[in-house]
N, C-alpha and C. Protein backbone atom coordinates (compact mmCIF):
# COMPACT_ATOMS: atom_id res chain seq x y z
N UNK A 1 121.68 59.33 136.05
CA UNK A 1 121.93 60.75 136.11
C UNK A 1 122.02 61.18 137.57
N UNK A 2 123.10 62.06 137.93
CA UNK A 2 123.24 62.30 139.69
C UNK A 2 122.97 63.76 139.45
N UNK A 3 122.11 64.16 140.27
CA UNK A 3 121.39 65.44 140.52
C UNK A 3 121.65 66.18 141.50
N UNK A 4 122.04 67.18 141.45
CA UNK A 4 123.15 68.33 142.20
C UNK A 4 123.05 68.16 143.69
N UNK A 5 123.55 68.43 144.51
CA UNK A 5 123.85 68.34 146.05
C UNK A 5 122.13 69.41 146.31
N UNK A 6 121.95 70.69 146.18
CA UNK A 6 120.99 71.01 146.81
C UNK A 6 119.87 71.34 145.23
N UNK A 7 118.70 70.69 145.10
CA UNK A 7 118.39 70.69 143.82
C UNK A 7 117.23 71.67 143.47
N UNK A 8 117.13 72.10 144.67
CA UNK A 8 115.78 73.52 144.95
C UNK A 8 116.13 74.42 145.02
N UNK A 9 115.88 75.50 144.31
CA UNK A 9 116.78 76.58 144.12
C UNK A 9 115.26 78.11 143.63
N UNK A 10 116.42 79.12 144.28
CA UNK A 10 115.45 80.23 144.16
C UNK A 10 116.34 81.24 143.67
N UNK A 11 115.93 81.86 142.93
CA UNK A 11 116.72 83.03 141.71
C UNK A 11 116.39 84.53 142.02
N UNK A 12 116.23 85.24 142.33
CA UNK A 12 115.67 86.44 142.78
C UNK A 12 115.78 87.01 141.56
N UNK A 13 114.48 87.65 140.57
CA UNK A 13 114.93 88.02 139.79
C UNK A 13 115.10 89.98 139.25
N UNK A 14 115.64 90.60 138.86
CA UNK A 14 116.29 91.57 138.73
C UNK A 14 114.28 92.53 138.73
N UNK A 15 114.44 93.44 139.79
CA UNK A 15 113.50 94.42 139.05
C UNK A 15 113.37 96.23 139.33
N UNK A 16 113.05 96.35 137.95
CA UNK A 16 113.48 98.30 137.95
C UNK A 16 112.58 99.05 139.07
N UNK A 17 111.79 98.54 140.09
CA UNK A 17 111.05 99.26 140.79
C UNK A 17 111.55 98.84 141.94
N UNK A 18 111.79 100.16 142.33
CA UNK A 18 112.18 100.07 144.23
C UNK A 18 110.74 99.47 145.06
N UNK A 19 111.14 98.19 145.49
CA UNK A 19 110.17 97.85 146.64
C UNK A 19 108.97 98.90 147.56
N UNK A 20 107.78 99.09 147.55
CA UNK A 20 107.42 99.47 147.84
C UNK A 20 106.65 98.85 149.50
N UNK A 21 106.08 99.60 150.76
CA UNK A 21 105.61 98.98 151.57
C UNK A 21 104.86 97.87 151.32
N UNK A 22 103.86 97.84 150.14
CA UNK A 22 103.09 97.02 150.02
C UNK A 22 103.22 96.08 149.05
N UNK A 23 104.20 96.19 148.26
CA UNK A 23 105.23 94.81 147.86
C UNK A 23 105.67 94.02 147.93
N UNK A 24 105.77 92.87 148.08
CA UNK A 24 106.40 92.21 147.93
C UNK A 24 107.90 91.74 147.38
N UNK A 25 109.23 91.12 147.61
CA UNK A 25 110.12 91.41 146.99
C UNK A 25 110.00 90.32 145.98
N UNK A 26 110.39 90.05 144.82
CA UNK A 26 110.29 89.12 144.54
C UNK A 26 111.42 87.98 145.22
N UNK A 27 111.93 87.65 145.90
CA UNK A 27 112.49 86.53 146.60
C UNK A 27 111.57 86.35 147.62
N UNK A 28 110.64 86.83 148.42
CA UNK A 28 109.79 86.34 148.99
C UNK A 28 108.52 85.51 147.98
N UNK A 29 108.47 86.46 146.66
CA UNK A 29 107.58 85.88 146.60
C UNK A 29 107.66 84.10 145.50
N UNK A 30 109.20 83.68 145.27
CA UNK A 30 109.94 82.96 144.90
C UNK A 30 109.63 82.07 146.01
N UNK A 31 109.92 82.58 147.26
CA UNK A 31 110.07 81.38 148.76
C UNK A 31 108.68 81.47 148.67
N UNK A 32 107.92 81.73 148.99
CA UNK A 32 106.28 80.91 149.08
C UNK A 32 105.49 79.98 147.54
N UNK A 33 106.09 80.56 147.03
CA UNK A 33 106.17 79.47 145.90
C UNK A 33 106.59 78.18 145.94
N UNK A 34 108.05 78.39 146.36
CA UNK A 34 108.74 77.18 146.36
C UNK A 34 108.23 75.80 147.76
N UNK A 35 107.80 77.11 148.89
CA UNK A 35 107.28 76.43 149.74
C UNK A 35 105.99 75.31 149.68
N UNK A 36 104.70 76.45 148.90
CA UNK A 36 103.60 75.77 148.85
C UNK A 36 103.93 74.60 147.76
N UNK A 37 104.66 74.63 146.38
CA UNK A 37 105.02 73.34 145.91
C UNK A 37 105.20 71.98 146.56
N UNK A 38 107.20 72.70 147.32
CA UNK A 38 107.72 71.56 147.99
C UNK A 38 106.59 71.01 148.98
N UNK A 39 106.09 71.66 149.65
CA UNK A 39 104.45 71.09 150.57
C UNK A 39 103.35 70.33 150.62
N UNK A 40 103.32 70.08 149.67
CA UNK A 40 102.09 69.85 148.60
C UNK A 40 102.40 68.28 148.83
N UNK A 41 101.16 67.64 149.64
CA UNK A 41 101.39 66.70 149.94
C UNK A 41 101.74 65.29 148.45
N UNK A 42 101.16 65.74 147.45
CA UNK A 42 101.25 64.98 146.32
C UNK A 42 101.95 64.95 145.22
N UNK A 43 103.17 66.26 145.76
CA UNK A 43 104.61 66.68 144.81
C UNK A 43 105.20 66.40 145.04
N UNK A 44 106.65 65.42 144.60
CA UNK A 44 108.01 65.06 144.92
C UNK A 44 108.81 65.54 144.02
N UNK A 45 109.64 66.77 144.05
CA UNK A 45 110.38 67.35 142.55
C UNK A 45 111.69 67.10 143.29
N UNK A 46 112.36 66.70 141.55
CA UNK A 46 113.63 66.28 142.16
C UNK A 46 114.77 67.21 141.89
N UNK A 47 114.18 68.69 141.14
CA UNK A 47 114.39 69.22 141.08
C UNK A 47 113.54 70.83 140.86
N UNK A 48 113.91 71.71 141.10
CA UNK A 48 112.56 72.89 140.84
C UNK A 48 113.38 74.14 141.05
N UNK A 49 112.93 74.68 140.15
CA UNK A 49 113.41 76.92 140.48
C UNK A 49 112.08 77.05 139.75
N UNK A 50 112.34 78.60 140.60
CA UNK A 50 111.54 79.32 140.61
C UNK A 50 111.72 80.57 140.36
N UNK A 51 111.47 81.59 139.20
CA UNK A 51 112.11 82.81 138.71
C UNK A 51 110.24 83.55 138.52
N UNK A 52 110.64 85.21 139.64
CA UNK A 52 109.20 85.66 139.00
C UNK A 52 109.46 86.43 138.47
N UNK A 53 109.27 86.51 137.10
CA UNK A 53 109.08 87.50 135.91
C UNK A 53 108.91 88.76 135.53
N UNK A 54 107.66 89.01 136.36
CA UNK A 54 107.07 89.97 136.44
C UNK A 54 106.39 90.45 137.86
N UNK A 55 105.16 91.51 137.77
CA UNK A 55 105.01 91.15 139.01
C UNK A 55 104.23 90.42 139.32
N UNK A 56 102.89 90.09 138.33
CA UNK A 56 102.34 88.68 138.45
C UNK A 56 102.07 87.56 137.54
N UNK A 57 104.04 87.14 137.14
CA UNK A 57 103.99 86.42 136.28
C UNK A 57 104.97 85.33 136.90
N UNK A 58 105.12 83.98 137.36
CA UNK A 58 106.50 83.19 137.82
C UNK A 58 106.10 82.30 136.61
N UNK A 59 107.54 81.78 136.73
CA UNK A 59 108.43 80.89 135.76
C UNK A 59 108.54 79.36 136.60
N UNK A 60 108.31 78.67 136.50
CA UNK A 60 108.47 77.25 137.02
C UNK A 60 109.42 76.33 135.87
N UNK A 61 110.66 76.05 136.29
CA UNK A 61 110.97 74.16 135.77
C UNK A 61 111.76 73.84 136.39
N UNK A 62 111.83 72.09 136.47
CA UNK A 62 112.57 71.19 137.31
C UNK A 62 111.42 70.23 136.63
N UNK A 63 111.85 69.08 137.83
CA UNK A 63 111.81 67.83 137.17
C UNK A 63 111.03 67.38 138.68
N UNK A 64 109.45 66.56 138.29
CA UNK A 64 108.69 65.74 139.18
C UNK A 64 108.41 64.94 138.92
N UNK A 65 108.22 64.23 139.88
CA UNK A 65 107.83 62.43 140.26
C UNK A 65 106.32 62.15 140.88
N UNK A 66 105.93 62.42 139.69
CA UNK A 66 103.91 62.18 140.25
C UNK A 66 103.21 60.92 139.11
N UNK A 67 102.55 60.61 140.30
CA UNK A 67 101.82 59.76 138.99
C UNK A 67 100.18 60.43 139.01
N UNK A 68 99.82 61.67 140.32
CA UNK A 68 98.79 62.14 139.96
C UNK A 68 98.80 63.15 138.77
N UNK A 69 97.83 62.86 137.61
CA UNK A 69 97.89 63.90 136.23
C UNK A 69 96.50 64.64 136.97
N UNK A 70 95.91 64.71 138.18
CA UNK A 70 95.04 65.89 138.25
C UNK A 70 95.30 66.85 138.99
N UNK A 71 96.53 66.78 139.32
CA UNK A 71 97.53 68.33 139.94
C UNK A 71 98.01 69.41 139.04
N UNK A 72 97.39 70.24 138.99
CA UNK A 72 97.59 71.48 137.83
C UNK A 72 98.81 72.22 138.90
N UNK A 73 99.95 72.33 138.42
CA UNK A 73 101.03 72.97 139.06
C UNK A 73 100.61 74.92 139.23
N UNK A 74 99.81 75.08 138.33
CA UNK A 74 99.66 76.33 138.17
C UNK A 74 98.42 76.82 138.64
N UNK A 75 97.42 75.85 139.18
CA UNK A 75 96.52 76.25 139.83
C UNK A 75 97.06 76.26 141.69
N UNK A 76 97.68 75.83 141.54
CA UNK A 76 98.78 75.72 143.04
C UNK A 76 99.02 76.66 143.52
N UNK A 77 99.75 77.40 142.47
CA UNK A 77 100.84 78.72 142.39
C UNK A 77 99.47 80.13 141.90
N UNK A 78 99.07 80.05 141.62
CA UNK A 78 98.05 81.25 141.74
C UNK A 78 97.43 81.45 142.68
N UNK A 79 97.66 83.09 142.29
CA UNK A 79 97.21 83.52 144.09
C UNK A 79 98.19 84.20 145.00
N UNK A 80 99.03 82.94 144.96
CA UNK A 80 100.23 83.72 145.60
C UNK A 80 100.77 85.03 145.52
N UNK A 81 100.62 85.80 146.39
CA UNK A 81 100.99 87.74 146.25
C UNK A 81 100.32 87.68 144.83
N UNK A 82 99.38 87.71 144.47
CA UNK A 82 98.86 88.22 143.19
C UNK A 82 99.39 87.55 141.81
N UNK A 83 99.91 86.38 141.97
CA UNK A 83 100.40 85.44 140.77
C UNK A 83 99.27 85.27 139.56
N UNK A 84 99.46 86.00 138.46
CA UNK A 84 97.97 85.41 137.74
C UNK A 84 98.51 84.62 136.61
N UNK A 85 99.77 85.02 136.29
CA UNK A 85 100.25 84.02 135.28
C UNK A 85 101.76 83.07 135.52
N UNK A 86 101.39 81.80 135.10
CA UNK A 86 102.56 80.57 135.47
C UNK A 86 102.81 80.03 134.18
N UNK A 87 104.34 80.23 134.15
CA UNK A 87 104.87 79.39 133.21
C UNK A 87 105.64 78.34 133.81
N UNK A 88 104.89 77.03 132.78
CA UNK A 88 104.99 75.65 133.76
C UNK A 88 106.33 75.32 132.84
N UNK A 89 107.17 74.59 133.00
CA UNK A 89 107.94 74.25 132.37
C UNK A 89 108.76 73.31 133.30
N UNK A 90 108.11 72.23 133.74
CA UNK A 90 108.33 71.16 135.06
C UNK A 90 107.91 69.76 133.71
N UNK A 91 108.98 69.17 134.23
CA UNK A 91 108.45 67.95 133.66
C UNK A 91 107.93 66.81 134.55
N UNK A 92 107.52 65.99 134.01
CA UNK A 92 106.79 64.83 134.99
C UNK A 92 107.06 63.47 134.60
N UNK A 93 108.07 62.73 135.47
CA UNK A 93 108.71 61.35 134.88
C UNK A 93 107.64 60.12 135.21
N UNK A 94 106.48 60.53 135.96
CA UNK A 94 105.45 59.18 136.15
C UNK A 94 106.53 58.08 137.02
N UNK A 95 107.10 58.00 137.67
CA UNK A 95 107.57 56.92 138.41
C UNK A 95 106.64 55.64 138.24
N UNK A 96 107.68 54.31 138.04
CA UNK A 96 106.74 53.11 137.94
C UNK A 96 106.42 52.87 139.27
N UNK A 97 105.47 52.06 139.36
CA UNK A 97 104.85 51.57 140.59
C UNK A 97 105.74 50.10 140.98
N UNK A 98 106.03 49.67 142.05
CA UNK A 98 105.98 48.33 141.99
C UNK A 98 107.69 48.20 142.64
């Protein structure tokens, strides 16, 4: 399977409230998401978006290459500008060793 030229991607998603000073937009708060993921010394996604929902709700899927199962993707992502709820929807291919 060949996986798109740039495979990280950020969606800004549509919202009825004019930005306020102490807001956040949601495309910022999409890019620190995407940042602290891609960062994360023990994540390799070979693919990932990021859509926030609400105002403290993001959307996560793409496709990772971990063989650690004690990385909670969503304990990662909370926090961020007030993130309290994550929908994980990332899969995890376990890469073989060797």
């Amino acid at each position: 399977m060949k996986l798109p030229a740039n495979p990280v991607q950020s969606t800004v998603a549509e919202s009825n409230d004019a930005a306020t000073n102490e807001e956040f937009l949601p495309h910022e708060v999409e890019c620190e998401v995407l940042h602290r993921l891609q960062n994360h010394p023990s994540l390799k996604f070979t693919r990932l978006s990021v859509h926030q929902c609400d105002r403290d709700a993001i959307f996560l899927d793409g496709a990772l290459e971990s063989n650690d199962d004690e990385i909670d993707l969503c304990e990662v992502v909370r926090g961020i500008h007030g993130i309290k709820i994550v929908v994980n929807r990332v899969m995890n291919s376990h890469p073989k060793k060797g």
